[in-house]
Every structure is written in C-alpha cells, then in structure tokens.
PDB file of N, CA and C in Angstrom:
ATOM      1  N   UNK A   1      30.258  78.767-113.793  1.00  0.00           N
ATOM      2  CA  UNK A   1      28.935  79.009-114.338  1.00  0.00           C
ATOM      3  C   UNK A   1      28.996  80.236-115.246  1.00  0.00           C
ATOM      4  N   UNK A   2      28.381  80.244-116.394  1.00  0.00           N
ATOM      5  CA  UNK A   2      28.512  81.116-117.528  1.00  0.00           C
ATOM      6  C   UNK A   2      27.068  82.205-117.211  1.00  0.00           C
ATOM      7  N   UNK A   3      27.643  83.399-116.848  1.00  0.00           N
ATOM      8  CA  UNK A   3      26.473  84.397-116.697  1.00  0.00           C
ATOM      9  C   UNK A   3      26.105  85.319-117.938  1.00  0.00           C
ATOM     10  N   UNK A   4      24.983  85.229-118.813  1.00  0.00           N
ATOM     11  CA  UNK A   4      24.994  85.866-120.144  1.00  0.00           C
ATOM     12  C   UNK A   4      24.542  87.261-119.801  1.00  0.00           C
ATOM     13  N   UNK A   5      25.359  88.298-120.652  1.00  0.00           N
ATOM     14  CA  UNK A   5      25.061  89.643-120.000  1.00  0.00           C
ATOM     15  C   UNK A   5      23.988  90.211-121.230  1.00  0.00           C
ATOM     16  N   UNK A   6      24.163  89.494-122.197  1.00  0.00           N
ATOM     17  CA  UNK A   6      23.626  90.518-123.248  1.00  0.00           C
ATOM     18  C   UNK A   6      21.995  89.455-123.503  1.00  0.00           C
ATOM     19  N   UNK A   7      20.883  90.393-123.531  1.00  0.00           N
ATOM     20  CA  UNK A   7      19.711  90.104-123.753  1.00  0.00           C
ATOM     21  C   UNK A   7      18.962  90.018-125.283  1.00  0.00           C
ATOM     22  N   UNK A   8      19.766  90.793-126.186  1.00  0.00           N
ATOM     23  CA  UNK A   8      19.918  90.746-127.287  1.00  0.00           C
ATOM     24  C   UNK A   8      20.715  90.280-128.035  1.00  0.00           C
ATOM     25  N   UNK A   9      20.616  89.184-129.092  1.00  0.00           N
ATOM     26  CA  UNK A   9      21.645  88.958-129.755  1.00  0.00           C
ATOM     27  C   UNK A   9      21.903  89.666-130.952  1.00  0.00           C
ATOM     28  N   UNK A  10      23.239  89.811-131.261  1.00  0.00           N
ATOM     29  CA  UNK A  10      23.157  91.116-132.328  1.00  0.00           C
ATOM     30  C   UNK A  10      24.051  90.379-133.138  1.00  0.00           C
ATOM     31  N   UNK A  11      24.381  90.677-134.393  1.00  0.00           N
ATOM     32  CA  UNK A  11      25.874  90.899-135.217  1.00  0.00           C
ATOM     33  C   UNK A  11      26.601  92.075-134.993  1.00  0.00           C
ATOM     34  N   UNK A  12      27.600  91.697-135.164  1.00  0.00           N
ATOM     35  CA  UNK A  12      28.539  92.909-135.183  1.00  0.00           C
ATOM     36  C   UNK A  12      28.127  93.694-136.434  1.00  0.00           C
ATOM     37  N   UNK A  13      28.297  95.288-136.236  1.00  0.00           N
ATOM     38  CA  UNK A  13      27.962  95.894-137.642  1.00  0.00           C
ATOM     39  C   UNK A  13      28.872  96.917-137.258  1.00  0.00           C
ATOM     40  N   UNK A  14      29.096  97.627-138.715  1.00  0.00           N
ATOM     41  CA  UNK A  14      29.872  99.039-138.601  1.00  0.00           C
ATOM     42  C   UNK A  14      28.641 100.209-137.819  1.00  0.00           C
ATOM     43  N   UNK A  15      27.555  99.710-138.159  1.00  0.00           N
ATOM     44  CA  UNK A  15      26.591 100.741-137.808  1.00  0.00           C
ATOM     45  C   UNK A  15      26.510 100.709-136.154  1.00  0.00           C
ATOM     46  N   UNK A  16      26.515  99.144-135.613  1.00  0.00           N
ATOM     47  CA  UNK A  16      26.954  99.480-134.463  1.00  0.00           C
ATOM     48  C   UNK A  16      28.393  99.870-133.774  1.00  0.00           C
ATOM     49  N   UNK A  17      29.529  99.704-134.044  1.00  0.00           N
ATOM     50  CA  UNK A  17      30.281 100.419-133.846  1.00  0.00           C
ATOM     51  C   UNK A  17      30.446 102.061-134.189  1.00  0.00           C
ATOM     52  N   UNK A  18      29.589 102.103-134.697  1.00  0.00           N
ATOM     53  CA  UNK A  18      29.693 103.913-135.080  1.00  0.00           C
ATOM     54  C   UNK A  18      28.743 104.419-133.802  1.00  0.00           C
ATOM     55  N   UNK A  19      28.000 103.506-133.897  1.00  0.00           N
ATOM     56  CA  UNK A  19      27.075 104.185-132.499  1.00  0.00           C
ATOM     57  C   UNK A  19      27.674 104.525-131.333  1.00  0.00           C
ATOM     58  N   UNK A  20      28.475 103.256-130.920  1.00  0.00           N
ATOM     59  CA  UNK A  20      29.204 103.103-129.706  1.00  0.00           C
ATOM     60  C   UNK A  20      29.983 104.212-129.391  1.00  0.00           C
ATOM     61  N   UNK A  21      30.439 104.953-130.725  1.00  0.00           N
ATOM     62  CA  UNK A  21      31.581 105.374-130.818  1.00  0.00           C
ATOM     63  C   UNK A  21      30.878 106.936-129.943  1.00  0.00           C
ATOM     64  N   UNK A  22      29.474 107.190-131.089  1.00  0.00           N
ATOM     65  CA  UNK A  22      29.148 108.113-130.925  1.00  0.00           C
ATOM     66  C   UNK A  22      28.296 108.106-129.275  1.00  0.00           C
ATOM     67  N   UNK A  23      28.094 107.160-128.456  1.00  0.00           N
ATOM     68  CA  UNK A  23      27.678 107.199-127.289  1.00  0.00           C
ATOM     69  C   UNK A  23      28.969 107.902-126.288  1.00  0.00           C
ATOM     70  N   UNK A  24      29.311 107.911-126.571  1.00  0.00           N
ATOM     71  CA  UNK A  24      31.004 108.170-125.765  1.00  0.00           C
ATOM     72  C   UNK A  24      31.254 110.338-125.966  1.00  0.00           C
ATOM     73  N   UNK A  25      30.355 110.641-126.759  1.00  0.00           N
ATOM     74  CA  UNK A  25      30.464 112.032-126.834  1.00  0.00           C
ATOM     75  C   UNK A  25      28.931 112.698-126.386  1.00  0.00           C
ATOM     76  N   UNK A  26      28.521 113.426-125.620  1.00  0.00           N
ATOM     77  CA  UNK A  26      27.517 113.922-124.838  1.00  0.00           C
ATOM     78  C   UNK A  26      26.687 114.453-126.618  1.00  0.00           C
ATOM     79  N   UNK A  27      27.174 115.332-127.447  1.00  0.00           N
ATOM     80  CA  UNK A  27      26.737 115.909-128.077  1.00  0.00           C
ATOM     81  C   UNK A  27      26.322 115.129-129.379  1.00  0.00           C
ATOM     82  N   UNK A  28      26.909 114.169-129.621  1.00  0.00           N
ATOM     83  CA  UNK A  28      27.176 112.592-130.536  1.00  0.00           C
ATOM     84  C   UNK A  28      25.869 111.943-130.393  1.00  0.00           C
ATOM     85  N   UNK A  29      25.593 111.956-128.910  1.00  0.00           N
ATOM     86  CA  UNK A  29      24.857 110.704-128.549  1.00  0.00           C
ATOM     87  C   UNK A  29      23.607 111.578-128.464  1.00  0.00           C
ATOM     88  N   UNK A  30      23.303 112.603-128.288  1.00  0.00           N
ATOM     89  CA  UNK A  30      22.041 113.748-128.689  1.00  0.00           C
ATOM     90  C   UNK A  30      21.808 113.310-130.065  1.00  0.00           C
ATOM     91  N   UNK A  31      22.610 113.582-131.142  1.00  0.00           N
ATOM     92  CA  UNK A  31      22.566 113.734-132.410  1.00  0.00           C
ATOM     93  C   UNK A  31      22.000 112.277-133.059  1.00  0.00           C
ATOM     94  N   UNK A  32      22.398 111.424-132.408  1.00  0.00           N
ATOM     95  CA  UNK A  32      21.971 110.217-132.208  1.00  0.00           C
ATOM     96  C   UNK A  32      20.304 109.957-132.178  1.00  0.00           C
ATOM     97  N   UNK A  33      19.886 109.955-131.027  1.00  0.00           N
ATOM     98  CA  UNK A  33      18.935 110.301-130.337  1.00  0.00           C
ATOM     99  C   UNK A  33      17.796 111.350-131.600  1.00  0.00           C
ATOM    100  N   UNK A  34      18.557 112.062-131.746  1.00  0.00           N
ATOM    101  CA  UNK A  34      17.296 112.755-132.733  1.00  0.00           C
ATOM    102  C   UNK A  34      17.033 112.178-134.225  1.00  0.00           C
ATOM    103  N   UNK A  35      18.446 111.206-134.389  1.00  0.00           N
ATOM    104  CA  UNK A  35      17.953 110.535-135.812  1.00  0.00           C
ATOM    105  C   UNK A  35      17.447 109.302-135.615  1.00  0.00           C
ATOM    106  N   UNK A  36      17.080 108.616-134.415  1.00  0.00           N
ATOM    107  CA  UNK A  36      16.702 107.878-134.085  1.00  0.00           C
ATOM    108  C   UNK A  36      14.798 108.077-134.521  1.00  0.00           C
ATOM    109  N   UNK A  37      14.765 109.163-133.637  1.00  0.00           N
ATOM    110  CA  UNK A  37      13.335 109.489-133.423  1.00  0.00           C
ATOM    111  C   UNK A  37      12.923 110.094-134.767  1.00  0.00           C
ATOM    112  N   UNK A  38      13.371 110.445-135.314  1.00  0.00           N
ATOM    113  CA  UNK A  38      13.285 111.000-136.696  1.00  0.00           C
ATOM    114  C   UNK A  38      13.122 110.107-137.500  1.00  0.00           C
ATOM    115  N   UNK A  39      13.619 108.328-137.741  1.00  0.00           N
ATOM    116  CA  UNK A  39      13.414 107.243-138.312  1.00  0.00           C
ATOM    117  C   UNK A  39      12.293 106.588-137.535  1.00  0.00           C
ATOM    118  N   UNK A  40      11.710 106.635-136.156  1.00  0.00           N
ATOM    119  CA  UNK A  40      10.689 106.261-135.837  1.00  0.00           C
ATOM    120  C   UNK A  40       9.618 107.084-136.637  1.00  0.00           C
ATOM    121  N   UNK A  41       9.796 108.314-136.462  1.00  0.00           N
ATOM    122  CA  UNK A  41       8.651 109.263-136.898  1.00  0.00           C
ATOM    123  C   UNK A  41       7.981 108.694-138.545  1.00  0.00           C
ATOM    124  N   UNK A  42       9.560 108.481-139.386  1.00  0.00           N
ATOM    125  CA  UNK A  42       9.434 108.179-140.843  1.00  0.00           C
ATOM    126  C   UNK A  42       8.991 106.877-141.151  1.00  0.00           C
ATOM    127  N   UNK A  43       9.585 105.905-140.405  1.00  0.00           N
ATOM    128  CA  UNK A  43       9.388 104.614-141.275  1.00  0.00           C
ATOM    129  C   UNK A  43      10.899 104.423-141.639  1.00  0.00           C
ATOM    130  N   UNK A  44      12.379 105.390-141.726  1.00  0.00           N
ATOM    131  CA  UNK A  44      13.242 105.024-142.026  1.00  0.00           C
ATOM    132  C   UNK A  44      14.448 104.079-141.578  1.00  0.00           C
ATOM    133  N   UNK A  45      15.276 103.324-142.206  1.00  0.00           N
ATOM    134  CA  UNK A  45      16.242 102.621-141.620  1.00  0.00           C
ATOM    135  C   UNK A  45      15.869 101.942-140.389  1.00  0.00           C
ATOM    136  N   UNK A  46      14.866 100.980-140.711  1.00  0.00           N
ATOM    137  CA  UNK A  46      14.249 100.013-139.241  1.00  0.00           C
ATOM    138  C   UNK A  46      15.080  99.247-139.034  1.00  0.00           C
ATOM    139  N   UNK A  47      15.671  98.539-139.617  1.00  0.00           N
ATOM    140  CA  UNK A  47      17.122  97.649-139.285  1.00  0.00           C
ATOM    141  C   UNK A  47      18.093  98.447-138.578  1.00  0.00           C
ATOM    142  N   UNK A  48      18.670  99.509-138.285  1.00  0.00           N
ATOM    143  CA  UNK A  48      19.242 100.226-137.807  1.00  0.00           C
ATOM    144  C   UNK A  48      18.432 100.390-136.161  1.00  0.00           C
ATOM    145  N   UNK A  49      17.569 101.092-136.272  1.00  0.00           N
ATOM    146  CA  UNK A  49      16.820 101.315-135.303  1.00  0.00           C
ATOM    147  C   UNK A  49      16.806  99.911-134.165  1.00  0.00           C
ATOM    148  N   UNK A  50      16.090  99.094-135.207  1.00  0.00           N
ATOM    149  CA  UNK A  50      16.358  97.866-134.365  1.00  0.00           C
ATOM    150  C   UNK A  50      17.588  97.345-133.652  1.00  0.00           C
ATOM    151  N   UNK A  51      18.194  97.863-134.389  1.00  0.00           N
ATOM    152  CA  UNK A  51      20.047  97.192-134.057  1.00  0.00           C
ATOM    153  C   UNK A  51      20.956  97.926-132.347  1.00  0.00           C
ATOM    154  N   UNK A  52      20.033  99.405-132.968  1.00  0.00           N
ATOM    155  CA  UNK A  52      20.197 100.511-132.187  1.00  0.00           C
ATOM    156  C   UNK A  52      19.405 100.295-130.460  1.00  0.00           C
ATOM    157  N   UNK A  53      18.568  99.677-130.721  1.00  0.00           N
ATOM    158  CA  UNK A  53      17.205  99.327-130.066  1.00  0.00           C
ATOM    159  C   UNK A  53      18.337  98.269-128.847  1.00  0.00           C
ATOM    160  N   UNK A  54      18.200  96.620-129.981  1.00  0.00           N
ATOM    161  CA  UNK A  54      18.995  95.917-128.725  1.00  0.00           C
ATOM    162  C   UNK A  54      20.188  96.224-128.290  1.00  0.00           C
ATOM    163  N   UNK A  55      20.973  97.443-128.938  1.00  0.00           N
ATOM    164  CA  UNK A  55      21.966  97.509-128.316  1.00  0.00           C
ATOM    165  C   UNK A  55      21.896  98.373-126.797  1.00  0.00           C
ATOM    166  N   UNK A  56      21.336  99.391-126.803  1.00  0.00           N
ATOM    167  CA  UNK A  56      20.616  99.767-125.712  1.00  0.00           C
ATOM    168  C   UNK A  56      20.261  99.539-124.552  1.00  0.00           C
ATOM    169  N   UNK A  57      19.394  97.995-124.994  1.00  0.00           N
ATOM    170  CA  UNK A  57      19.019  97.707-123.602  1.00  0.00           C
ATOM    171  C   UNK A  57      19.912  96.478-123.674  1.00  0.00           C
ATOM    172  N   UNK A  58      20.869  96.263-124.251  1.00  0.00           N
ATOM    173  CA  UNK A  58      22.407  95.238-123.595  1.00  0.00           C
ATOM    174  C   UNK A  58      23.178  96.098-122.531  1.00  0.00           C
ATOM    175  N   UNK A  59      22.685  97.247-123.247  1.00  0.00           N
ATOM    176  CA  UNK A  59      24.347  97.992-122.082  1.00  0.00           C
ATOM    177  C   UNK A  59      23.535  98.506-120.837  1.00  0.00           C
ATOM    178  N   UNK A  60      22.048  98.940-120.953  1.00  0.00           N
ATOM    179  CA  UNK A  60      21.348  98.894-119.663  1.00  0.00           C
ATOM    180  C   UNK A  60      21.133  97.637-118.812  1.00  0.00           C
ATOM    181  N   UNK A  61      20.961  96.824-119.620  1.00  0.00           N
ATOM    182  CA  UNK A  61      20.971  95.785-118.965  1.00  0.00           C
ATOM    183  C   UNK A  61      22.213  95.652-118.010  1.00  0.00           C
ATOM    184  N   UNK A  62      23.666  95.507-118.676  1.00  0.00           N
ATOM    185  CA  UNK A  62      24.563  94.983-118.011  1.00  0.00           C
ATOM    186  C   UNK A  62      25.400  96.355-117.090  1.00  0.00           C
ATOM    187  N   UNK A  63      25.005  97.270-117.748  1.00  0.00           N
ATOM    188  CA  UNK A  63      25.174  98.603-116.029  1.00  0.00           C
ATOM    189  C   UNK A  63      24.074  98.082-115.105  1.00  0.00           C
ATOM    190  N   UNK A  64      23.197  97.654-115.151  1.00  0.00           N
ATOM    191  CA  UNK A  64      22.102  97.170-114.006  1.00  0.00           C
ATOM    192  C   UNK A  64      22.844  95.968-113.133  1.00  0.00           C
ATOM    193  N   UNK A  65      23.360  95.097-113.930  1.00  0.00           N
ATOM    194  CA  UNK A  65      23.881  93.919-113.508  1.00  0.00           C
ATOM    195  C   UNK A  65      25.187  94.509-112.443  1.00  0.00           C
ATOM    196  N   UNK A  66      26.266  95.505-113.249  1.00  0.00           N
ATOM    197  CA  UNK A  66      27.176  95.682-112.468  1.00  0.00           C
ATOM    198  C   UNK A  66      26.742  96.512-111.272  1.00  0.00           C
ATOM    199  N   UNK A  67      25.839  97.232-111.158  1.00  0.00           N
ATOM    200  CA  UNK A  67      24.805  98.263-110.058  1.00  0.00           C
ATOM    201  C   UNK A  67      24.548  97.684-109.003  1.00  0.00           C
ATOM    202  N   UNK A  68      23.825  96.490-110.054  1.00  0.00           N
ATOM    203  CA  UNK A  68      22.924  96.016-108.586  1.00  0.00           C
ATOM    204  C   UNK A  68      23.453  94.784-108.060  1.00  0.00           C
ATOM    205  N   UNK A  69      24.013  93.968-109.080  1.00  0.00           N
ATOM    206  CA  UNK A  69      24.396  92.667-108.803  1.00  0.00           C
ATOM    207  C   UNK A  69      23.621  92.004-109.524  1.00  0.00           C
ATOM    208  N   UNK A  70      24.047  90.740-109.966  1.00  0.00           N
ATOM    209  CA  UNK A  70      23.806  89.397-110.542  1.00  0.00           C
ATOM    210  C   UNK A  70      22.209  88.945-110.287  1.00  0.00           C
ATOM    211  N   UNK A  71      22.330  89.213-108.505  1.00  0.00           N
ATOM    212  CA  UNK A  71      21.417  87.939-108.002  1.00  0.00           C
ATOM    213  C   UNK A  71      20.095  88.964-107.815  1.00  0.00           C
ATOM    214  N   UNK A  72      20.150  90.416-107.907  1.00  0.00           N
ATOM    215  CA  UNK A  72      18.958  90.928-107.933  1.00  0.00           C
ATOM    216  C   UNK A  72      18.294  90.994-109.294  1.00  0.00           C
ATOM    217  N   UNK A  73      18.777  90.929-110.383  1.00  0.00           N
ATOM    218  CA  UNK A  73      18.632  91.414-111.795  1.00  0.00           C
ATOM    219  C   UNK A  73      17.978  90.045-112.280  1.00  0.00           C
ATOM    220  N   UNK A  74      18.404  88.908-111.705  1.00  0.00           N
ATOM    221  CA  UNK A  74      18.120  87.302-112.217  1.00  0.00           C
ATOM    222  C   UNK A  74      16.562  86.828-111.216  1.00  0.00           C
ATOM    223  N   UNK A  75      16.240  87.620-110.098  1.00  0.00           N
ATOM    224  CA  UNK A  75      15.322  87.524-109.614  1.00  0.00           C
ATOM    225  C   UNK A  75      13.787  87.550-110.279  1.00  0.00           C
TER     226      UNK A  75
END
C-alpha cells in the first residue's frame, strides 16, 4: 500500500532547494523567516512564498507522520 507523505504538490525549483539548504543552518533559516514575512508584509515574490508555504507544511507534515505514526495522522 502506497502511503503519500507530501500534502502539497510542488515542482522541484532551485528556489526550493536553496531553502532546504538554508533550513539546515539555525541562522539561514532565521534569515529566511524574515524575508518571508517581509514578502508577506509587501506583496513580494508570492510564488516563492507559496512554494515556501507548501514546502513547510510537507516536512511538518511528514515529522508528524514519523512522531506519531501513520495511523494517528490518517485519523
């Protein structure tokens, strides 16, 4: 049985791999975080944001899955 982890479907982008990259450094992923909110604030780079957005809650999602398990998360 095929269990789908990701809730978002995305393309691959450089923009998301740069993110990823930058989630992996405490000070990266701040810096992150403030240009995030800084393009909410503006109106800027909504495709990004968005991209930024489902990627987010894929990887919360699937730390939840490995946390809690399968059969509580599908409940």
């Amino acid at each position: 049985m095929v269990y789908p982890t990701n809730i978002v479907a995305l393309v691959e982008s450089d923009f998301l791999v740069k993110t990823r990259d930058m989630m992996k450094d405490r000070e990266q992923a701040f810096n992150l975080y403030e240009w995030a909110i800084n393009c909410l604030r503006t109106g800027e780079n909504k495709e990004f944001v968005e991209q930024l957005l489902g990627e987010l809650i894929n990887e919360v999602f699937a730390l939840n899955t490995q946390l809690n398990g399968r059969e509580k998360i599908n409940q």
